[in-house]
PDB file of N, CA and C in Angstrom:
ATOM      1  N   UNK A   1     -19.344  59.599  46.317  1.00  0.00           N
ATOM      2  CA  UNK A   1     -19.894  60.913  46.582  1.00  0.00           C
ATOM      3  C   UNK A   1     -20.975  61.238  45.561  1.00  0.00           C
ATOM      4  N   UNK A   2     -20.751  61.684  44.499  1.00  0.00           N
ATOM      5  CA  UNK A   2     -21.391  61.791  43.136  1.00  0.00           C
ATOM      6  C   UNK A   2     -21.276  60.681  41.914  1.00  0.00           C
ATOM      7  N   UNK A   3     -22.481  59.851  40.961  1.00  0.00           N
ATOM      8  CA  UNK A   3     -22.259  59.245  40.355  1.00  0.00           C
ATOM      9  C   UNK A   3     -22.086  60.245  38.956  1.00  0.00           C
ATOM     10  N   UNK A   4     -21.730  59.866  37.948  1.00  0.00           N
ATOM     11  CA  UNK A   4     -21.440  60.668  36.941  1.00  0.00           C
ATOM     12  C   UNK A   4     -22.845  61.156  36.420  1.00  0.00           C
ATOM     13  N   UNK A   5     -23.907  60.346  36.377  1.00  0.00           N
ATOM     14  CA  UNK A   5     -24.988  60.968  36.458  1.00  0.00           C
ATOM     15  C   UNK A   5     -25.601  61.955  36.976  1.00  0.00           C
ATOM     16  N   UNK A   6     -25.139  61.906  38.164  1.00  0.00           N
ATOM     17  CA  UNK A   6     -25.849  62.780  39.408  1.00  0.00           C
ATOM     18  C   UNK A   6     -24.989  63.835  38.894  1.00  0.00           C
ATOM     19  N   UNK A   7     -23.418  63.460  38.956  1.00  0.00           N
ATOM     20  CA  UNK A   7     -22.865  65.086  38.264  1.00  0.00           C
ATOM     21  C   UNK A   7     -23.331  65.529  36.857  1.00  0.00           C
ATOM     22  N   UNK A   8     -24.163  65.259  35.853  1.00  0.00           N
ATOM     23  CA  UNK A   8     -24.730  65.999  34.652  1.00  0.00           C
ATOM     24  C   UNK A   8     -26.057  66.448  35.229  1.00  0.00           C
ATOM     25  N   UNK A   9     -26.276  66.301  35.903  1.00  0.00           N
ATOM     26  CA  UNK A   9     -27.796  66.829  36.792  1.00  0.00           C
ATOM     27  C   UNK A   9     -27.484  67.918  37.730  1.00  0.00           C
ATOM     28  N   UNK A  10     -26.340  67.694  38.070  1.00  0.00           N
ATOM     29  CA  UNK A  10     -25.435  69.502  38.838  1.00  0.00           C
ATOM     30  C   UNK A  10     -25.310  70.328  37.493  1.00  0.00           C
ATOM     31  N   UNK A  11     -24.474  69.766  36.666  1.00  0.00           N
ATOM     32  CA  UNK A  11     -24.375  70.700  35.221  1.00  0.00           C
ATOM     33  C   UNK A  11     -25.601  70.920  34.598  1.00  0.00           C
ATOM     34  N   UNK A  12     -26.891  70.032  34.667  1.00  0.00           N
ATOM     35  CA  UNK A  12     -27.603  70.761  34.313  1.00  0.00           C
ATOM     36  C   UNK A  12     -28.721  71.840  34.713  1.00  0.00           C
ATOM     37  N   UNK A  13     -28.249  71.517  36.243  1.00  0.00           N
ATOM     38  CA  UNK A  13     -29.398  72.773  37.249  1.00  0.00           C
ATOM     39  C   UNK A  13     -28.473  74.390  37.748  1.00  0.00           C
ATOM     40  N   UNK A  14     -27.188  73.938  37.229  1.00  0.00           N
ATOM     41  CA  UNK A  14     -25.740  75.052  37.404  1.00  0.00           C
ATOM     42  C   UNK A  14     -26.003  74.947  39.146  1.00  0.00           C
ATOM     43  N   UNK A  15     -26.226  74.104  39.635  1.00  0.00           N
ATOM     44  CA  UNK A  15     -26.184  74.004  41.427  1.00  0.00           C
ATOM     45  C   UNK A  15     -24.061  73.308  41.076  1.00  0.00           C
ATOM     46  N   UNK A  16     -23.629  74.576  42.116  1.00  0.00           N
ATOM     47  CA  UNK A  16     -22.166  73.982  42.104  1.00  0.00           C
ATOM     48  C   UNK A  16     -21.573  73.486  43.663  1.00  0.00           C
ATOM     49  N   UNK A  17     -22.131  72.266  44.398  1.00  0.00           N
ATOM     50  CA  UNK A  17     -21.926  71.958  45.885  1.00  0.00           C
ATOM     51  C   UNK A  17     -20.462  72.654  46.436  1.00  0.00           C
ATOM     52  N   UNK A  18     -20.265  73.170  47.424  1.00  0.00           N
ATOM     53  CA  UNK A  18     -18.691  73.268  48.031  1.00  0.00           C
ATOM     54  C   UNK A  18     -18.088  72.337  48.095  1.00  0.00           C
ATOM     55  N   UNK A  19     -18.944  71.178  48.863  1.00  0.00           N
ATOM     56  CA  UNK A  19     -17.879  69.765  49.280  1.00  0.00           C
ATOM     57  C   UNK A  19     -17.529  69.341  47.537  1.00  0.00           C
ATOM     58  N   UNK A  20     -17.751  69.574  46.869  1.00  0.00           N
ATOM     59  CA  UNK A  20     -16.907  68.841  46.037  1.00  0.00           C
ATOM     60  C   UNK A  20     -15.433  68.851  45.394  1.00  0.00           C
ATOM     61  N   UNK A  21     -14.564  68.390  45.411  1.00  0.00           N
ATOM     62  CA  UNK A  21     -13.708  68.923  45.261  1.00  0.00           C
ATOM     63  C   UNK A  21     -13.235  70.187  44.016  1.00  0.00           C
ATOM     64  N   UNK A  22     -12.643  70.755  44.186  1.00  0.00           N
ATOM     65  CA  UNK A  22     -12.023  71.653  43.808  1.00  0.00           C
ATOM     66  C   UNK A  22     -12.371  71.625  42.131  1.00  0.00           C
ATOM     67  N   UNK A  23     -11.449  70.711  41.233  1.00  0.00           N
ATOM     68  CA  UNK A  23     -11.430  70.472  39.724  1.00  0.00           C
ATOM     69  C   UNK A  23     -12.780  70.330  39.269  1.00  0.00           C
ATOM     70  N   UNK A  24     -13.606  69.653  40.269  1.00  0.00           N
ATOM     71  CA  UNK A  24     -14.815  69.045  39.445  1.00  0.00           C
ATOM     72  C   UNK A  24     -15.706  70.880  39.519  1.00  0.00           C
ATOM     73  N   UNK A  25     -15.625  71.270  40.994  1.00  0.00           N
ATOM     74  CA  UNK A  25     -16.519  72.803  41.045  1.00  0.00           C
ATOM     75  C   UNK A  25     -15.859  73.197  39.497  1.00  0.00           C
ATOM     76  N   UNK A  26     -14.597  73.258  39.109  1.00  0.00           N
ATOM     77  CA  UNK A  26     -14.225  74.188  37.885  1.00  0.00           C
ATOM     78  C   UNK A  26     -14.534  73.766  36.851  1.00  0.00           C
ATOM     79  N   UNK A  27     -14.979  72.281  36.843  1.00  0.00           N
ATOM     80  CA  UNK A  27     -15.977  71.880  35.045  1.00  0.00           C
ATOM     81  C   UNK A  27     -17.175  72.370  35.510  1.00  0.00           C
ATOM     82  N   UNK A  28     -17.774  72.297  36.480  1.00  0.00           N
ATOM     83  CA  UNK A  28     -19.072  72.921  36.994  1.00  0.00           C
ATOM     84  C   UNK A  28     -19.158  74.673  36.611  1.00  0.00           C
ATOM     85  N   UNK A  29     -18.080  75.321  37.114  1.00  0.00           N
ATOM     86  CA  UNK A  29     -18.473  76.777  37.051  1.00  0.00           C
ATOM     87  C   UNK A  29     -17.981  77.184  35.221  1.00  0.00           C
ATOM     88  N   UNK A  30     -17.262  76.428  34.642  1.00  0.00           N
ATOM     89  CA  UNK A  30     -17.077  76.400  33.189  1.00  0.00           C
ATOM     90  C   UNK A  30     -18.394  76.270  32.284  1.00  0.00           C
ATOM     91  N   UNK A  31     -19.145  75.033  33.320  1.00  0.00           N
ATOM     92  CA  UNK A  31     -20.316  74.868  32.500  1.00  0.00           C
ATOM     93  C   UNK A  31     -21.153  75.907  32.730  1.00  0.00           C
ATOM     94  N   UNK A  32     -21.198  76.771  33.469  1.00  0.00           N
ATOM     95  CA  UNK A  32     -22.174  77.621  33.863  1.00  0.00           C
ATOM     96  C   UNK A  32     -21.914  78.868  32.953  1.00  0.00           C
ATOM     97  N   UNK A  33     -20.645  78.392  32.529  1.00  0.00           N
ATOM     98  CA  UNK A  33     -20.112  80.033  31.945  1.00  0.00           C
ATOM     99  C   UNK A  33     -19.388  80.955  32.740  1.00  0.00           C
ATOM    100  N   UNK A  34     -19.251  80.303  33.949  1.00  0.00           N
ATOM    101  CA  UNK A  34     -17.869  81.559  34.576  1.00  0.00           C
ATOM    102  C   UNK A  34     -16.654  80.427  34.551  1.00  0.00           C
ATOM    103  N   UNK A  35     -15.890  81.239  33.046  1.00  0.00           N
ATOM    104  CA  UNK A  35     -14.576  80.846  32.954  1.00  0.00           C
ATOM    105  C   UNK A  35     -13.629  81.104  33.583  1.00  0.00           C
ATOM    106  N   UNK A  36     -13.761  82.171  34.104  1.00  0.00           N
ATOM    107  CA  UNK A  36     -12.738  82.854  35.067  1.00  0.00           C
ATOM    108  C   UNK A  36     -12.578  82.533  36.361  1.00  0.00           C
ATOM    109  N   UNK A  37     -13.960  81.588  36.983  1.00  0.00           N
ATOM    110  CA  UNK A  37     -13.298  81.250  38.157  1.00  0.00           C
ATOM    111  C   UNK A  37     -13.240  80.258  38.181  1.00  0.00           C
ATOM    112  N   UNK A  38     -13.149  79.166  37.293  1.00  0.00           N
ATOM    113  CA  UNK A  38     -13.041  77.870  36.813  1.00  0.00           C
ATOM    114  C   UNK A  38     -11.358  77.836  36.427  1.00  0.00           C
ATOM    115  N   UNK A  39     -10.407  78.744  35.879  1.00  0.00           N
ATOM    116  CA  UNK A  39      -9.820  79.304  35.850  1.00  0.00           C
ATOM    117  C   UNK A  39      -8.720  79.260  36.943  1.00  0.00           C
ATOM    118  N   UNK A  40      -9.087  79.932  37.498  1.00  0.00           N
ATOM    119  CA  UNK A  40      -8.795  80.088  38.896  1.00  0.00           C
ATOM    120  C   UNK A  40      -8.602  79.011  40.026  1.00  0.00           C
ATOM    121  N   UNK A  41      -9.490  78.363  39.698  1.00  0.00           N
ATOM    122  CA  UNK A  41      -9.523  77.479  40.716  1.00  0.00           C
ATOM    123  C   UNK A  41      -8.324  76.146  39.967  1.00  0.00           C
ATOM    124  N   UNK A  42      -8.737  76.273  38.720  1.00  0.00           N
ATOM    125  CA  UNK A  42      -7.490  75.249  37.673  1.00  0.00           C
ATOM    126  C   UNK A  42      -6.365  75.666  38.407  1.00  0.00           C
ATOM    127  N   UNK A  43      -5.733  76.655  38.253  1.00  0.00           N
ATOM    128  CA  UNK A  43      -4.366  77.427  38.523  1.00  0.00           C
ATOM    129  C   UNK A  43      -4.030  77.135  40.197  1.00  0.00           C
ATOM    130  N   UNK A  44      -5.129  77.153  40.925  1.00  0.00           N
ATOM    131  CA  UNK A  44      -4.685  76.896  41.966  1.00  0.00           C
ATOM    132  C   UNK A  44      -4.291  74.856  41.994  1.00  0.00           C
ATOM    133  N   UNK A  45      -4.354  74.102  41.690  1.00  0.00           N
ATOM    134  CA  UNK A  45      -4.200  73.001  41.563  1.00  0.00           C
ATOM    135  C   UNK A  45      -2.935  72.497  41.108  1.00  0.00           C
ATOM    136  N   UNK A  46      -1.611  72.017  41.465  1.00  0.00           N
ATOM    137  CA  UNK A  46      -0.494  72.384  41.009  1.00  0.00           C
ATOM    138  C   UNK A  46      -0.391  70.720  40.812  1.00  0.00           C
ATOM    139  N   UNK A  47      -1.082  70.054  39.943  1.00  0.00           N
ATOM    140  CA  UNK A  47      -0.636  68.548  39.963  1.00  0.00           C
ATOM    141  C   UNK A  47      -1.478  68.219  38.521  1.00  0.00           C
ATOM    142  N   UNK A  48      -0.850  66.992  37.775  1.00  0.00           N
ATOM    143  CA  UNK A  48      -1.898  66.595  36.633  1.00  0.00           C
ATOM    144  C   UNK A  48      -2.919  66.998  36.465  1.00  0.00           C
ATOM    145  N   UNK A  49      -3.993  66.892  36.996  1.00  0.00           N
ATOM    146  CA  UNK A  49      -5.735  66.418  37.151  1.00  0.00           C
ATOM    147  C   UNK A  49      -5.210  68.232  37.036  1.00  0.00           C
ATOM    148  N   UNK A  50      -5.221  69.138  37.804  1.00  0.00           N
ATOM    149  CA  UNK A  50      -5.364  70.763  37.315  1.00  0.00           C
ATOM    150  C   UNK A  50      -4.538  71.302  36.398  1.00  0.00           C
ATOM    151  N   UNK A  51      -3.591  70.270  35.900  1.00  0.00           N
ATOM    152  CA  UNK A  51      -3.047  70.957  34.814  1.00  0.00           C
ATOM    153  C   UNK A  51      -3.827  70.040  33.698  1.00  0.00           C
ATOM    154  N   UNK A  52      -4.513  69.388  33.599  1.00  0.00           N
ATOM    155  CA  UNK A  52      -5.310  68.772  32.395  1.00  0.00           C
ATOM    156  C   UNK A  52      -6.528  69.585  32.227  1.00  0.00           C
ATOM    157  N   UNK A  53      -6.958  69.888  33.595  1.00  0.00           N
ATOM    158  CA  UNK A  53      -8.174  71.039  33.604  1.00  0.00           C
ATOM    159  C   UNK A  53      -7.930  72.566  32.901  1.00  0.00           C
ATOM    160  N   UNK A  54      -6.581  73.364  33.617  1.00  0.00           N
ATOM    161  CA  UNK A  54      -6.296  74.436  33.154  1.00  0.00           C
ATOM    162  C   UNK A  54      -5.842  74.099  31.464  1.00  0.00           C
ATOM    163  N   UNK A  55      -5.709  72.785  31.061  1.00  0.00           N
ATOM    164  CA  UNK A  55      -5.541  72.901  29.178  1.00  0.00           C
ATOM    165  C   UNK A  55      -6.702  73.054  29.004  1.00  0.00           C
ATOM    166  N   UNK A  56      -7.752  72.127  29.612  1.00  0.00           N
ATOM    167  CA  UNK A  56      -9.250  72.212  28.848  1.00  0.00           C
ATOM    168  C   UNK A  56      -9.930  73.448  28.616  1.00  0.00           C
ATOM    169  N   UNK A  57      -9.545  73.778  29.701  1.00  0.00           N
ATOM    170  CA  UNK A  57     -10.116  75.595  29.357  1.00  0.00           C
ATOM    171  C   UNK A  57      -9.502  76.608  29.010  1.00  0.00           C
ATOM    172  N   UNK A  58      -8.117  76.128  28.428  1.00  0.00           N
ATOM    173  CA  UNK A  58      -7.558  77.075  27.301  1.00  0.00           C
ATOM    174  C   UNK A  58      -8.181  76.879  25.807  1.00  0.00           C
ATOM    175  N   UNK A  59      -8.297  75.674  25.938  1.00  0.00           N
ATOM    176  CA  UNK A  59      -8.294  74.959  24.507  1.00  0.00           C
ATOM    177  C   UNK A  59      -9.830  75.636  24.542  1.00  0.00           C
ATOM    178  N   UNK A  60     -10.721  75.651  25.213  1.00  0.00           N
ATOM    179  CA  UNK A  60     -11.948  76.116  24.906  1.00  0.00           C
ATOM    180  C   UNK A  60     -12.360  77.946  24.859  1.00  0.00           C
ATOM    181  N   UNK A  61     -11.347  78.492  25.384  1.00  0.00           N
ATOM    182  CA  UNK A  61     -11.428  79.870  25.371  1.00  0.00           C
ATOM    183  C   UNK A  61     -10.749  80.262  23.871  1.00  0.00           C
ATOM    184  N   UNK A  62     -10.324  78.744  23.524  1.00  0.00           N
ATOM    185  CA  UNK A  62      -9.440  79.169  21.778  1.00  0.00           C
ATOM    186  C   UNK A  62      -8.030  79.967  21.569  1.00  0.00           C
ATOM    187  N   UNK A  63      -7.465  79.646  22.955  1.00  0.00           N
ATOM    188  CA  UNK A  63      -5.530  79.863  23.400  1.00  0.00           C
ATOM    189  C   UNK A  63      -5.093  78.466  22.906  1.00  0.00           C
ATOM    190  N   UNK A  64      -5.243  77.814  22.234  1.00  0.00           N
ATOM    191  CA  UNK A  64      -4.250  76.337  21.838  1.00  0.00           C
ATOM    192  C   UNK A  64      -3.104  76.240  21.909  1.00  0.00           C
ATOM    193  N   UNK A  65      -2.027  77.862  21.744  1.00  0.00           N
ATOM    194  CA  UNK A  65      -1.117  77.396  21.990  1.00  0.00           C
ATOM    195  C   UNK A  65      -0.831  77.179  23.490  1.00  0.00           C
ATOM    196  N   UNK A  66      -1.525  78.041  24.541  1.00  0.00           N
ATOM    197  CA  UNK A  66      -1.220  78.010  25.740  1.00  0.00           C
ATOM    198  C   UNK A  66      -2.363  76.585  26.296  1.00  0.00           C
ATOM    199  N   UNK A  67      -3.165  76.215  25.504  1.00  0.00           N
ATOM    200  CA  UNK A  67      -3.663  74.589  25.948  1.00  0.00           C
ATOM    201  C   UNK A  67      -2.792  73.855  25.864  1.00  0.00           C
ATOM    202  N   UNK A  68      -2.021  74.021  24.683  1.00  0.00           N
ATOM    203  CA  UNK A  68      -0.785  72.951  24.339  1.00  0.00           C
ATOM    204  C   UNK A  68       0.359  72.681  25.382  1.00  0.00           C
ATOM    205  N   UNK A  69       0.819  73.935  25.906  1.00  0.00           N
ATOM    206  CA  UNK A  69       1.547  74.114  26.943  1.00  0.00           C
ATOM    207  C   UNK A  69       1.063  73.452  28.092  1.00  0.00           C
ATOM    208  N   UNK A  70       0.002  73.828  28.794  1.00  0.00           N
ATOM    209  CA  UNK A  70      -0.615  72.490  29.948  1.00  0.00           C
ATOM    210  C   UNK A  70      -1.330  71.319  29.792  1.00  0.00           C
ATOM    211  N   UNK A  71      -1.470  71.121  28.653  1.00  0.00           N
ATOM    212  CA  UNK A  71      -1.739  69.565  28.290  1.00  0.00           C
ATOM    213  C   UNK A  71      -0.328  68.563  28.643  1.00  0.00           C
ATOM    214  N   UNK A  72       0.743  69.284  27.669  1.00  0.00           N
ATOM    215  CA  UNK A  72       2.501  68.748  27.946  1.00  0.00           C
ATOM    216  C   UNK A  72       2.357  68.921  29.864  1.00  0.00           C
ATOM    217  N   UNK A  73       2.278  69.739  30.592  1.00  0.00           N
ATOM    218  CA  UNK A  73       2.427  69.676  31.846  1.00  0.00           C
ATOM    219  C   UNK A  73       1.897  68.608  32.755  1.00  0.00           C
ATOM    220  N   UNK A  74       0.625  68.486  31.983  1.00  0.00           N
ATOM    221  CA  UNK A  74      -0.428  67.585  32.485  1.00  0.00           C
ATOM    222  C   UNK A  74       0.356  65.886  31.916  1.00  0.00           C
ATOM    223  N   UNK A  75       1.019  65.971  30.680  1.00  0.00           N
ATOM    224  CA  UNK A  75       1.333  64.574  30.739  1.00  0.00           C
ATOM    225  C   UNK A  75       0.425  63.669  29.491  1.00  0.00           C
ATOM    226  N   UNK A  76      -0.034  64.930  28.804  1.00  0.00           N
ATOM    227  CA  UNK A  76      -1.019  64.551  27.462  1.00  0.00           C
ATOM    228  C   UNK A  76      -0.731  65.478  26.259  1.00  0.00           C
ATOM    229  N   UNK A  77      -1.640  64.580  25.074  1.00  0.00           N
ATOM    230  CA  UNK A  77      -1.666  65.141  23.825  1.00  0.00           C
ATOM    231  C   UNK A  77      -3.470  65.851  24.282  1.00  0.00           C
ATOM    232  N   UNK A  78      -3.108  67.129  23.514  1.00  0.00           N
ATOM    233  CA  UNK A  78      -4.719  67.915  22.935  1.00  0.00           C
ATOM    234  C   UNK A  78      -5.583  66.508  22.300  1.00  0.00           C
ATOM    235  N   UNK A  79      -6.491  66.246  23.137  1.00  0.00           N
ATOM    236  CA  UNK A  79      -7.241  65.527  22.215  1.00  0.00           C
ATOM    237  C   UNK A  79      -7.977  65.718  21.233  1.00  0.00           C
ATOM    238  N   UNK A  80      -8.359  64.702  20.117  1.00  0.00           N
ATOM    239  CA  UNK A  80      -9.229  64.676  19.469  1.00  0.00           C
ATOM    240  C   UNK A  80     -10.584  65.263  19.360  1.00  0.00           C
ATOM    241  N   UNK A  81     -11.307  64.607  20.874  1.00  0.00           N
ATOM    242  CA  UNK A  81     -12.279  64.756  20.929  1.00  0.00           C
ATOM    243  C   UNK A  81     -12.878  65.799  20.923  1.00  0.00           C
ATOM    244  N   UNK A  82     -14.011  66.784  20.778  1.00  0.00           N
ATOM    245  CA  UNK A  82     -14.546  67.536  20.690  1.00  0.00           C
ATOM    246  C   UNK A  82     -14.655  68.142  22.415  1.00  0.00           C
ATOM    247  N   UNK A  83     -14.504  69.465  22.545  1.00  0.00           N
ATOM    248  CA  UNK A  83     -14.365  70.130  24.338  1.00  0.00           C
ATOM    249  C   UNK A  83     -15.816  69.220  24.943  1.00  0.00           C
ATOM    250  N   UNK A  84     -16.621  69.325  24.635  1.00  0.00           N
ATOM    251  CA  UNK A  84     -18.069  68.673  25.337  1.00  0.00           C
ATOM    252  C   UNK A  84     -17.415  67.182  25.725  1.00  0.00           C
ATOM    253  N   UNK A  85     -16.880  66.647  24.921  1.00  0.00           N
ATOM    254  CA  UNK A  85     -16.582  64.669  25.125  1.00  0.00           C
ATOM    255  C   UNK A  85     -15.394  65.291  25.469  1.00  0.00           C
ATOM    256  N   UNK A  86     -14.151  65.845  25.613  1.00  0.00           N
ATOM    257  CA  UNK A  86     -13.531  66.091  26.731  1.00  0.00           C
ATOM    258  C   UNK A  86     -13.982  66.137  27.749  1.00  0.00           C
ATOM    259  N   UNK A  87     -14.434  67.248  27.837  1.00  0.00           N
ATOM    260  CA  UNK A  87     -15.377  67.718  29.599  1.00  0.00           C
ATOM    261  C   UNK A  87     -15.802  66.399  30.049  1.00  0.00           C
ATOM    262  N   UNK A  88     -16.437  65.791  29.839  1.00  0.00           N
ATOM    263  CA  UNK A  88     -17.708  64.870  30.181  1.00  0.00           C
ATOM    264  C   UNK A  88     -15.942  63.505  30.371  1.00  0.00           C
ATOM    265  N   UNK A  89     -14.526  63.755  29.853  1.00  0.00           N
ATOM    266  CA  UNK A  89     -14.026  62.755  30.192  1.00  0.00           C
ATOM    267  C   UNK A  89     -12.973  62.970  31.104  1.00  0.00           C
ATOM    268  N   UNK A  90     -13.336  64.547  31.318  1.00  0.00           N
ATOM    269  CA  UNK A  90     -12.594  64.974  32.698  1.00  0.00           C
ATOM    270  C   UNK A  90     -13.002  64.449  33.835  1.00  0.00           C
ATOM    271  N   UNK A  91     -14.855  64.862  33.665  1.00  0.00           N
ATOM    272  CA  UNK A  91     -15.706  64.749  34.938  1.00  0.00           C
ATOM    273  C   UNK A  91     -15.567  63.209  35.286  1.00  0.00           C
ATOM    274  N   UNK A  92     -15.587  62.242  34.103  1.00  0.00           N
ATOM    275  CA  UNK A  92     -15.574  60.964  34.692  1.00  0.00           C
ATOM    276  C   UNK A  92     -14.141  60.258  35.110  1.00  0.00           C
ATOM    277  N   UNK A  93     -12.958  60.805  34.765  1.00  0.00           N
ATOM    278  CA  UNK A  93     -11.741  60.938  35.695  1.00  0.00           C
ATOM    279  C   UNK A  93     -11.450  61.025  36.817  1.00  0.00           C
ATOM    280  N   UNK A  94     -11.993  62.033  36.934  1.00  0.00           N
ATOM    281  CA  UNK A  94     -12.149  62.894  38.366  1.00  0.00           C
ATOM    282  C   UNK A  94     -13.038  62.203  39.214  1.00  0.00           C
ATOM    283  N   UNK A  95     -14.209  61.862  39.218  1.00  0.00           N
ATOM    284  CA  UNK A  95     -15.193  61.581  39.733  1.00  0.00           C
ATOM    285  C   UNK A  95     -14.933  59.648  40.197  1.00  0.00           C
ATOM    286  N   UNK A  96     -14.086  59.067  39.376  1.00  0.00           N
ATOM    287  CA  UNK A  96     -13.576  57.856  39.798  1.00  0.00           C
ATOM    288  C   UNK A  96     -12.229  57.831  40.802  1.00  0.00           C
ATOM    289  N   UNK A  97     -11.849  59.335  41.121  1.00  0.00           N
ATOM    290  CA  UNK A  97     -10.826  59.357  41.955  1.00  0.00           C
ATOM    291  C   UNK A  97     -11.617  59.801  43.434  1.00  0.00           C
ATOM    292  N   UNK A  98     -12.791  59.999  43.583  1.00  0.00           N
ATOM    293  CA  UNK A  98     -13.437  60.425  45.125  1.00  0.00           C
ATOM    294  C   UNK A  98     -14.459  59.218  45.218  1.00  0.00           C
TER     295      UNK A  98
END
């Protein structure tokens, strides 16, 4: 559908397609700066891949303890990496599953 390239070229024009699935629109509308419906759309996702999403954007709104809580759901440790090299290792997760 999208190469990981082509998706940093959506993040960087804030164009967020419908057909794409669900998780990836919510690193998309995160990047744009609407957390809240990035958010939203996390919460609606009741499986790993949206509970790894709904940590990422705790951990970036600066709730760690409630990142901590859906990271464990999701089946992970808070990473290391910095939220940007997170993000960018969500999108390429995700993007190898469509």
């Amino acid at each position: 559908m999208f190469s990981y390239e082509e998706f940093l070229k959506l993040k960087e024009s804030g164009v967020i397609p419908n057909d794409l699935p669900p998780l990836l629109q919510a690193l998309l509308q995160e990047a744009a700066g609407d957390w809240n419906r990035a958010h939203v759309i996390a919460q609606d996702e009741h499986n790993n891949d949206g509970s790894w999403v709904h940590a990422y954007l705790h951990r970036v709104e600066g709730d760690l303890s409630n990142a901590s809580y859906w990271y464990r759901v999701a089946g992970r440790s808070m990473p290391e990496l910095s939220p940007e090299e997170e993000w960018k290792s969500i999108a390429r997760a995700l993007l190898d599953k469509i």
